[in-house]
Protein backbone atom coordinates (compact mmCIF):
# COMPACT_ATOMS: atom_id res chain seq x y z
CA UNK A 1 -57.60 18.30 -26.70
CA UNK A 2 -56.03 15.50 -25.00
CA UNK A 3 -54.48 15.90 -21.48
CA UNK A 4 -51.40 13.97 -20.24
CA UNK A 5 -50.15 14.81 -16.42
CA UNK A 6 -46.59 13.81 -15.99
CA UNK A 7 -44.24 13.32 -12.83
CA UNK A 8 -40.42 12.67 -13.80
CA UNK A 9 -38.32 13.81 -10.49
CA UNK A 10 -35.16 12.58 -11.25
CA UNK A 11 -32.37 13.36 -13.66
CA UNK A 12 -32.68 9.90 -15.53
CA UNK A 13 -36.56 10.52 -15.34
CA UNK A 14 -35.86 14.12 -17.25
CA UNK A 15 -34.14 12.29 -19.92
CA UNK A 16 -36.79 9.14 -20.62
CA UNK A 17 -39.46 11.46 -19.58
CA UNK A 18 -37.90 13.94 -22.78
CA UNK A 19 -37.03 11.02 -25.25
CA UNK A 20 -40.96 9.97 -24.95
CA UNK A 21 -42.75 13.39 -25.04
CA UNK A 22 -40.80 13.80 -28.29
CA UNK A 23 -42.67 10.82 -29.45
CA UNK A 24 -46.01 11.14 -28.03
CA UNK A 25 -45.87 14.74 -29.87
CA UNK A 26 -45.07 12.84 -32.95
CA UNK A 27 -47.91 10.53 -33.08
CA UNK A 28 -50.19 13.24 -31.96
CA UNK A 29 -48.56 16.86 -32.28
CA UNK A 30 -52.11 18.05 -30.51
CA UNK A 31 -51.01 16.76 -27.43
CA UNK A 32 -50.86 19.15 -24.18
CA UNK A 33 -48.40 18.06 -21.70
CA UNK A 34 -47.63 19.33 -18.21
CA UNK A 35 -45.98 18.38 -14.80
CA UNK A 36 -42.97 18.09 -12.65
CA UNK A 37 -40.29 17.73 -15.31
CA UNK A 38 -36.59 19.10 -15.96
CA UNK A 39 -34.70 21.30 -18.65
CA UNK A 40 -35.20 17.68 -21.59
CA UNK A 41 -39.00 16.72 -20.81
CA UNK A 42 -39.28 20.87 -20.87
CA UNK A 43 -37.25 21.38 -24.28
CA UNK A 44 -39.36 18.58 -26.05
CA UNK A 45 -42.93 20.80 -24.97
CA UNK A 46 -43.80 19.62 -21.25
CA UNK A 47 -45.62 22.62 -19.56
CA UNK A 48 -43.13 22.88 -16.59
CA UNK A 49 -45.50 23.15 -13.60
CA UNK A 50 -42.91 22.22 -10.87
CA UNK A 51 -39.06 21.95 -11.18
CA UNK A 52 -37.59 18.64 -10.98
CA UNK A 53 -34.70 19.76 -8.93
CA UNK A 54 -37.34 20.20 -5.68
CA UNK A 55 -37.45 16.24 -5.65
CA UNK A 56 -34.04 15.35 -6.77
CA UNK A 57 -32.60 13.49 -3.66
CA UNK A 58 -30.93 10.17 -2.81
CA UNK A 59 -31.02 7.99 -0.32
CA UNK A 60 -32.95 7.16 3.13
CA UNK A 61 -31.96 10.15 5.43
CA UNK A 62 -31.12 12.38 2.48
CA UNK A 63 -35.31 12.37 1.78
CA UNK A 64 -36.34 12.50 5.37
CA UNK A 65 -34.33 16.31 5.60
CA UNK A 66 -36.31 17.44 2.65
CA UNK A 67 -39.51 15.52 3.58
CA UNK A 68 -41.55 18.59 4.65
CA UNK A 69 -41.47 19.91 1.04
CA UNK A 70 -41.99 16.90 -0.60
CA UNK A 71 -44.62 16.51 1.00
CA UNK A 72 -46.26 19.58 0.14
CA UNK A 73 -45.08 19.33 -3.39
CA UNK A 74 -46.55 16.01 -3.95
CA UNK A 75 -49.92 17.09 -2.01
CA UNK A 76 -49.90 20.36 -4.40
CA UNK A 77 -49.33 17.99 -7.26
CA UNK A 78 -52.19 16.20 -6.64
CA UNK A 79 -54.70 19.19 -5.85
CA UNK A 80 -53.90 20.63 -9.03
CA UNK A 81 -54.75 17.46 -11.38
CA UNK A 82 -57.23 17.19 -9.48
CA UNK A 83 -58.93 20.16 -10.37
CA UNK A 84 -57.68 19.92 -14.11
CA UNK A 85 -58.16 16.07 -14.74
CA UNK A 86 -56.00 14.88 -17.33
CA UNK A 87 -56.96 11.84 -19.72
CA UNK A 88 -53.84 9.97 -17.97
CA UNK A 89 -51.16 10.89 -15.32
CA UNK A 90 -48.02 8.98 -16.09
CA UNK A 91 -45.58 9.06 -13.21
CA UNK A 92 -41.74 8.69 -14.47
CA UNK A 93 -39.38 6.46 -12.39
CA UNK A 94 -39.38 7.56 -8.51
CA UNK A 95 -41.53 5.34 -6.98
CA UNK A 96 -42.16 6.48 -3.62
CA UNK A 97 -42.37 10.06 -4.38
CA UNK A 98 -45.12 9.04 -8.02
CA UNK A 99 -47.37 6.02 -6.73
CA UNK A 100 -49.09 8.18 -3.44
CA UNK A 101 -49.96 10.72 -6.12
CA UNK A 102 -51.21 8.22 -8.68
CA UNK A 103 -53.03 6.39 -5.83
CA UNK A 104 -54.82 9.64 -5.24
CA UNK A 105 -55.55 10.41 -8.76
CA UNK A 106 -56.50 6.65 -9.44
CA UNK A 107 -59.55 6.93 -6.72
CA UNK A 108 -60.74 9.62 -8.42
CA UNK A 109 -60.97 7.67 -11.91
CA UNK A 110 -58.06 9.08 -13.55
CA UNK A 111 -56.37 6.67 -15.56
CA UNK A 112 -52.60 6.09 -14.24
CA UNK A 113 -49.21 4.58 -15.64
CA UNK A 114 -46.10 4.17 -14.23
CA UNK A 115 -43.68 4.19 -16.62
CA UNK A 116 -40.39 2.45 -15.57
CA UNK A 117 -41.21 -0.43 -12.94
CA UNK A 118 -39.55 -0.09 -9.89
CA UNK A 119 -36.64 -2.53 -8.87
CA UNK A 120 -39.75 -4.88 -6.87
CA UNK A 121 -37.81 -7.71 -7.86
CA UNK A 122 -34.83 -6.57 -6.40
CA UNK A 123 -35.59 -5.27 -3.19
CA UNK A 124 -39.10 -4.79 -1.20
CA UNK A 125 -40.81 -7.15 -2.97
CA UNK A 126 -44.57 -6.09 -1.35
CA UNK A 127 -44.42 -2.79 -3.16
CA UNK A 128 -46.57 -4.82 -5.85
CA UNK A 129 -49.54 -4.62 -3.22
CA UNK A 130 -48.92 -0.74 -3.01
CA UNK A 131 -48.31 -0.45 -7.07
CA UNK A 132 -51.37 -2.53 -7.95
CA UNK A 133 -53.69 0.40 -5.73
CA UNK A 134 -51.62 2.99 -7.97
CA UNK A 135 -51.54 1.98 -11.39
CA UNK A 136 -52.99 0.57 -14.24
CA UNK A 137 -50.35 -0.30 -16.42
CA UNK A 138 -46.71 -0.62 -15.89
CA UNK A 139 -44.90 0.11 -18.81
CA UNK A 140 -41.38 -2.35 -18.39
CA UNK A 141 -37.63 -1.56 -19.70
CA UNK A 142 -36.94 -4.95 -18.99
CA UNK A 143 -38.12 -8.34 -20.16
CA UNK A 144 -37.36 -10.04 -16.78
CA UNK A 145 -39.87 -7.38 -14.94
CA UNK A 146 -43.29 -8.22 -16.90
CA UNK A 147 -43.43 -12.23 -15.70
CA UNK A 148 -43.28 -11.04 -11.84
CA UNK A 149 -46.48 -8.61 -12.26
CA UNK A 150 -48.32 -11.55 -14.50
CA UNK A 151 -47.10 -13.39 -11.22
CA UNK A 152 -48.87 -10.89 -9.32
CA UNK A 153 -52.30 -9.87 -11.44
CA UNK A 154 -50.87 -6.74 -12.59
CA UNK A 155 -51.07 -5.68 -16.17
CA UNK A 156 -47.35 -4.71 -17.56
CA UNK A 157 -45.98 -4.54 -20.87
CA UNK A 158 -42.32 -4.43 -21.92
CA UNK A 159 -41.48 -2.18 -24.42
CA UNK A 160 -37.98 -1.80 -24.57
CA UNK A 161 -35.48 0.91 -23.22
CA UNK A 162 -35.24 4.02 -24.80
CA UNK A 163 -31.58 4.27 -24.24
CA UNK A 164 -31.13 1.13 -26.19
CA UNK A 165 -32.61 3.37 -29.05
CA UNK A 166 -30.41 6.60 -27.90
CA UNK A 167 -27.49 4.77 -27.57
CA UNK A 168 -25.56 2.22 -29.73
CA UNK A 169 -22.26 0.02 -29.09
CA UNK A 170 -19.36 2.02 -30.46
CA UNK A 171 -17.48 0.20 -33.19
CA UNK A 172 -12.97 0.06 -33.20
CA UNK A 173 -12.54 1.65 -30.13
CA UNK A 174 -8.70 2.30 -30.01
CA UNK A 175 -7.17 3.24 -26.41
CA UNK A 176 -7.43 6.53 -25.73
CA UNK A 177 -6.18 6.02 -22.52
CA UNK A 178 -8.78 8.26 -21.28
CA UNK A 179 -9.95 7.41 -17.99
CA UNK A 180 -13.73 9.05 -17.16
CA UNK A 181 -15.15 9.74 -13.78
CA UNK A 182 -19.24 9.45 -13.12
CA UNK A 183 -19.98 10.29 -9.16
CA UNK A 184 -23.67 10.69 -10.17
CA UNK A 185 -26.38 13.14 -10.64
CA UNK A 186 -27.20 13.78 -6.67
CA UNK A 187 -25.47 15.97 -4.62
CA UNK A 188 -25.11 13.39 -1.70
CA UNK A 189 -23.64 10.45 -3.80
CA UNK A 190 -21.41 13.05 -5.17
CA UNK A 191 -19.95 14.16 -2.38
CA UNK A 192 -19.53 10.10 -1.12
CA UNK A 193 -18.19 8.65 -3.82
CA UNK A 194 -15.73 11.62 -5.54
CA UNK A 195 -13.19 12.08 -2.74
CA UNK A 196 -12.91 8.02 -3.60
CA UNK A 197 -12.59 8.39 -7.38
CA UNK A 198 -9.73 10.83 -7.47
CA UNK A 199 -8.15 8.99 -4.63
CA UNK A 200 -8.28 6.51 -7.21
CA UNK A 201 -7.53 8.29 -10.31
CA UNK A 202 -4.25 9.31 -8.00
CA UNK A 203 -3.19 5.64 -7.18
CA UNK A 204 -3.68 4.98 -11.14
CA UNK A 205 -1.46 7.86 -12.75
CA UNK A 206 1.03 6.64 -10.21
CA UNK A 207 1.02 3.21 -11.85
CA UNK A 208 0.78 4.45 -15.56
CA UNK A 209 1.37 8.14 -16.01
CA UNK A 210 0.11 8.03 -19.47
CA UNK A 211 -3.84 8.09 -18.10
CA UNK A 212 -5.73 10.90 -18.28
CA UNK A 213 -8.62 11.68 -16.48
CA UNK A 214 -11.77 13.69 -16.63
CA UNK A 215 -14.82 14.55 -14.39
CA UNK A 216 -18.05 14.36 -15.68
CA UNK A 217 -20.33 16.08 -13.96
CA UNK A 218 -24.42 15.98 -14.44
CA UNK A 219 -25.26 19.13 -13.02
CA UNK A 220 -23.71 22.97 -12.22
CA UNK A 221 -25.47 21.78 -8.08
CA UNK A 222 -21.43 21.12 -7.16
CA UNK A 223 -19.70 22.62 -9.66
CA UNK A 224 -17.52 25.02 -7.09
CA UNK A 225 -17.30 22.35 -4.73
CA UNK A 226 -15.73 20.00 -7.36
CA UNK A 227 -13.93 22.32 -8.96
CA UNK A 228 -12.18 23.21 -5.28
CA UNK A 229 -11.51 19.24 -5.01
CA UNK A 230 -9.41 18.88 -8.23
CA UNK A 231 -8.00 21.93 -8.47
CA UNK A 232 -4.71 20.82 -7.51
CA UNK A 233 -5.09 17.43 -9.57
CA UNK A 234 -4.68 16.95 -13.21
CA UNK A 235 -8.32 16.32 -13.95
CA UNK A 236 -10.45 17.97 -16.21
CA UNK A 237 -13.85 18.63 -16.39
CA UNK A 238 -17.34 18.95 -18.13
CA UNK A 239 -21.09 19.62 -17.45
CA UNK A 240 -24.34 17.28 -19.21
CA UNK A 241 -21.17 15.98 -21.62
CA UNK A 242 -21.20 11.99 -20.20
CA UNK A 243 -22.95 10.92 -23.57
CA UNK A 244 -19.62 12.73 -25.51
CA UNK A 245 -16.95 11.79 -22.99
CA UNK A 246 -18.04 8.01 -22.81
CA UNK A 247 -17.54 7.26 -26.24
CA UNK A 248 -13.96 8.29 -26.33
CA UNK A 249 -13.01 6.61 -22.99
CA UNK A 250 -11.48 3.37 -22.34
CA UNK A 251 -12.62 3.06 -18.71
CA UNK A 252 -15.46 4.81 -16.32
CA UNK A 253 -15.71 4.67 -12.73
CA UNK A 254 -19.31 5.07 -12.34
CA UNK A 255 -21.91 5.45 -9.90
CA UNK A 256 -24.48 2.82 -9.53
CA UNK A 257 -27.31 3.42 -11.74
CA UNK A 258 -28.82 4.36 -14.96
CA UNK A 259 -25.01 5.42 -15.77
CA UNK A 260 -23.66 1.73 -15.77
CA UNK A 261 -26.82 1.08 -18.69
CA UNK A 262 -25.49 3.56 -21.00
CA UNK A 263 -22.40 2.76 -19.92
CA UNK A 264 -22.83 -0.77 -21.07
CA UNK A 265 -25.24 0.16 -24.07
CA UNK A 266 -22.29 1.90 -25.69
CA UNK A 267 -19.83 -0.85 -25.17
CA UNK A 268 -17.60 0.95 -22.59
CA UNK A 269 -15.57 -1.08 -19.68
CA UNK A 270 -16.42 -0.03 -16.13
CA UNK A 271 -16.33 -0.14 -12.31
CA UNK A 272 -19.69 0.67 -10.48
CA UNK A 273 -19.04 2.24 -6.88
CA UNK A 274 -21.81 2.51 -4.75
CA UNK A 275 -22.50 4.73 -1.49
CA UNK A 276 -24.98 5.66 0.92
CA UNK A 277 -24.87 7.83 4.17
CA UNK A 278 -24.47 4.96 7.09
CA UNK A 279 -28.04 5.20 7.94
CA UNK A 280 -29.55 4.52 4.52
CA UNK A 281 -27.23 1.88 3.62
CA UNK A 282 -28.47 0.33 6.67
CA UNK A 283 -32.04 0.43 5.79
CA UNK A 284 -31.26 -0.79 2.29
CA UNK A 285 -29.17 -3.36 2.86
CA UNK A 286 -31.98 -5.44 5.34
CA UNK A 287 -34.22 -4.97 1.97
CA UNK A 288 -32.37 -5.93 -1.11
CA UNK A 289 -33.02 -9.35 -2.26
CA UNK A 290 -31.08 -8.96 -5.56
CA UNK A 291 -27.78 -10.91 -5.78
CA UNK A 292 -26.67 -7.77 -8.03
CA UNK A 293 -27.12 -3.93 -7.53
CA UNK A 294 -25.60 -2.73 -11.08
CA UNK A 295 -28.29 -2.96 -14.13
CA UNK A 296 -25.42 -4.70 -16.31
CA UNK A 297 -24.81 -7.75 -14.41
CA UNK A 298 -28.72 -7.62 -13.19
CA UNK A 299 -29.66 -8.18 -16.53
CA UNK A 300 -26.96 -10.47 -17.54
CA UNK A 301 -27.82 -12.34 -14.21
CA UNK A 302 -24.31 -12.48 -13.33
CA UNK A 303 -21.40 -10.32 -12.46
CA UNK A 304 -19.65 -9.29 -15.96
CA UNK A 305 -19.06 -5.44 -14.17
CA UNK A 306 -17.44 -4.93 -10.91
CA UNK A 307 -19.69 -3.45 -7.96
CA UNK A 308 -17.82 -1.74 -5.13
CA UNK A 309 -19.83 -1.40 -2.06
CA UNK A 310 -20.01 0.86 0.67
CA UNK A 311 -16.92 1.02 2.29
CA UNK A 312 -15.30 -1.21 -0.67
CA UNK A 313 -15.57 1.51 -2.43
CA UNK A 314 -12.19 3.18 -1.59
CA UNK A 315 -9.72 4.86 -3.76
CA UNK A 316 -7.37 2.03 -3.37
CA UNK A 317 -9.82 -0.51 -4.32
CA UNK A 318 -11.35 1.09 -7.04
CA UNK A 319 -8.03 1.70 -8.30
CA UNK A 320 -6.99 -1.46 -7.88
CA UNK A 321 -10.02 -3.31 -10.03
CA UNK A 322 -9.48 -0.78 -12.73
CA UNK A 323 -6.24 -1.35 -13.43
CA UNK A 324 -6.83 -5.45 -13.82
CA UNK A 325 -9.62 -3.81 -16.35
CA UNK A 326 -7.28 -1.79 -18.10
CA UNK A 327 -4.37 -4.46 -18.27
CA UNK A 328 -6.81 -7.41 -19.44
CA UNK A 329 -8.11 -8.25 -22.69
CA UNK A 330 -12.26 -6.94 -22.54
CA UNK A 331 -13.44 -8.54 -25.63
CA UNK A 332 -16.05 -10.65 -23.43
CA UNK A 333 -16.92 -7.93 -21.71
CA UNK A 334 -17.58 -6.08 -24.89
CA UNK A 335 -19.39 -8.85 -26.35
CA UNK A 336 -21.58 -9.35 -23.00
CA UNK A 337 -22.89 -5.33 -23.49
CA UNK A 338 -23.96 -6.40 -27.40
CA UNK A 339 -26.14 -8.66 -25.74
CA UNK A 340 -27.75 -6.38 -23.31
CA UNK A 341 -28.57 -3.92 -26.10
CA UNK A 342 -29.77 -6.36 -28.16
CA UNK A 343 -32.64 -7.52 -25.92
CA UNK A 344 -33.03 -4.23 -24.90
CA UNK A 345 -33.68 -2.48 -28.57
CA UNK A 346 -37.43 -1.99 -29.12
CA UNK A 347 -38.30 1.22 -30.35
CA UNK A 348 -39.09 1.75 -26.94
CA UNK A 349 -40.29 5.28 -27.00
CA UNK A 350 -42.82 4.60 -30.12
CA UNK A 351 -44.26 1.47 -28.45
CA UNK A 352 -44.56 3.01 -25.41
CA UNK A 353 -46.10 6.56 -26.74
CA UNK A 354 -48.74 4.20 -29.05
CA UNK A 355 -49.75 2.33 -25.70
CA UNK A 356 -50.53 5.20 -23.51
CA UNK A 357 -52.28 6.73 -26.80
CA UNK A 358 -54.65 3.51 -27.31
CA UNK A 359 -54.87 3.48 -23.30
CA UNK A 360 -55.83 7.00 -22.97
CA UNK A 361 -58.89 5.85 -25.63
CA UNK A 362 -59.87 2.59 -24.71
């Protein structure tokens, strides 16, 4: 029977992670698959060995609080498949906390992927050096990310992004006047970059009281907490129900991050905030070399989405970009997402699950 070790530690890692189990079962329903994984990678058959929520964190000093068990999570990790070699390890998204374990795994012969490249040619640009020791394929979402590993020796395919297959531009959308809010899946960004949105979504009802607005949530992690923030505001509110609520709304205020991709996948106007505790946005801001942080205007290669910044991203501000959004005629915009889910539609999850099949044999 054929072995696959898997590491997905993030939420957007749970869902890929799920969307290409389901496949790899299809092609070969024999398969036994186990790891760090989440409620989707677990639904679709992944042995859950470790709970994805022990890794979930964001940001520079968020990680160092929680870097004693990480530690030991990653070193049990890699004692375990180490004892019970799989055919491959494939290590979903999360960089730092998958490439020491398929480092480990790699000197000891097992054959590694990383599926999802990290953002090397956006910010720390070396990592290639560090990724090239890990892995032996990278398995690319985006067509811009395969020419800088042939730049670098390193063997990387692109096979599309399985959201693009998930997710498709909605077609008529009449206002709903529906306005959605997305403060992320991580309990720190959460807590950043709420307070901001409904400080927002105030300044915005006050200008047109026909919006209405509605929290999506990712997780029940602050679901008392946010539910003690809006309680005196006319906001509703949802768990896991962004996929739903998006299609419906006529503008998000999202979180940088996989968000803004679906966001833009479906066709769906936006304004991407981005936060980080004062220490890790100074770490991260003396390594980013991208001119863009949001994955819309990254891959467009120029800004069709706003990006709100640390301490641009204010209630008043935010507010004030998404009512120019609201009042002005998106067409462009609209037409701008077709072409982002047109180069991203690949079958990505079948390509992908027939590469690591004919790599697990080769």
């Amino acid at each position: 029977m054929t072995k696959i070790a898997i590491s997905a530690a993030e939420t957007s890692g749970d869902l890929i992670g799920s969307t290409l189990i389901q496949e790899l079962k299809k092609q070969d329903p024999t398969l036994q698959i186990e790891g760090l994984c989440g409620e989707k990678m677990q639904a679709q058959g992944c042995v859950q060995l470790w709970d994805m929520s022990l890794v979930n964190v964001m940001g520079f000093s968020e990680v160092f609080k929680k870097l004693p068990s990480l530690l030991r999570l990653r070193k049990a990790i890699v004692t375990y498949f180490s004892r019970n070699k799989p055919d491959v390890f494939i290590g979903v998204d999360a960089p730092d906390f998958n490439f020491f374990i398929e480092k480990k795994l790699k000197n000891q012969e097992i054959k590694t992927i990383h599926f999802i490249s990290p953002s090397v040619w956006a910010w720390r640009a070396s990592r290639v050096k560090k990724i090239k020791r890990a892995s032996d394929l990278i398995l690319c979402l985006f067509p811009f990310e395969v020419a800088f590993y042939e730049r670098n020796n390193q063997k990387a395919v692109f096979v599309g992004h399985p959201l693009a297959e998930k997710l498709t531009p909605r077609k008529n959308h009449q206002t709903t006047k529906n306005i959605l809010l997305m403060p992320g899946s991580r309990a720190g960004e959460v807590k950043r970059l709420l307070p901001e949105m409904l400080l927002a979504a105030k300044s915005m009802a006050e200008q047109d009281p026909s919006l209405s607005f509605h929290l999506a949530l990712a997780n029940e992690e602050l679901l008392e907490w946010s539910r003690s923030l809006i309680a005196e505001r006319d906001v509703s509110l949802s768990i896991n129900e962004a996929h739903e609520r998006m299609q419906s709304a006529d503008l998000v205020l999202v979180a940088s991050g996989t968000a803004a991709l679906e966001l833009a996948l479906v066709g769906v106007p936006m304004v991407v905030v981005y936060k980080l505790s004062a220490l890790s946005y100074f770490i991260a801001s003396n390594l980013v070399t991208s001119e863009f942080i949001s994955l819309p205007n990254v891959i467009a290669n120029k800004a069709i989405v706003p990006e709100l910044i640390q301490t641009q991203a204010n209630g008043d501000n935010i507010a004030q970009h998404a009512m120019h959004i609201l009042q002005s005629d998106q067409s462009a915009l609209i037409a701008e997402f077709g072409k982002i889910h047109k180069s991203l539609h690949l079958d990505a999850d079948h390509e992908s699950a027939k590469l690591i099949l004919k790599f697990i044999h080769e």
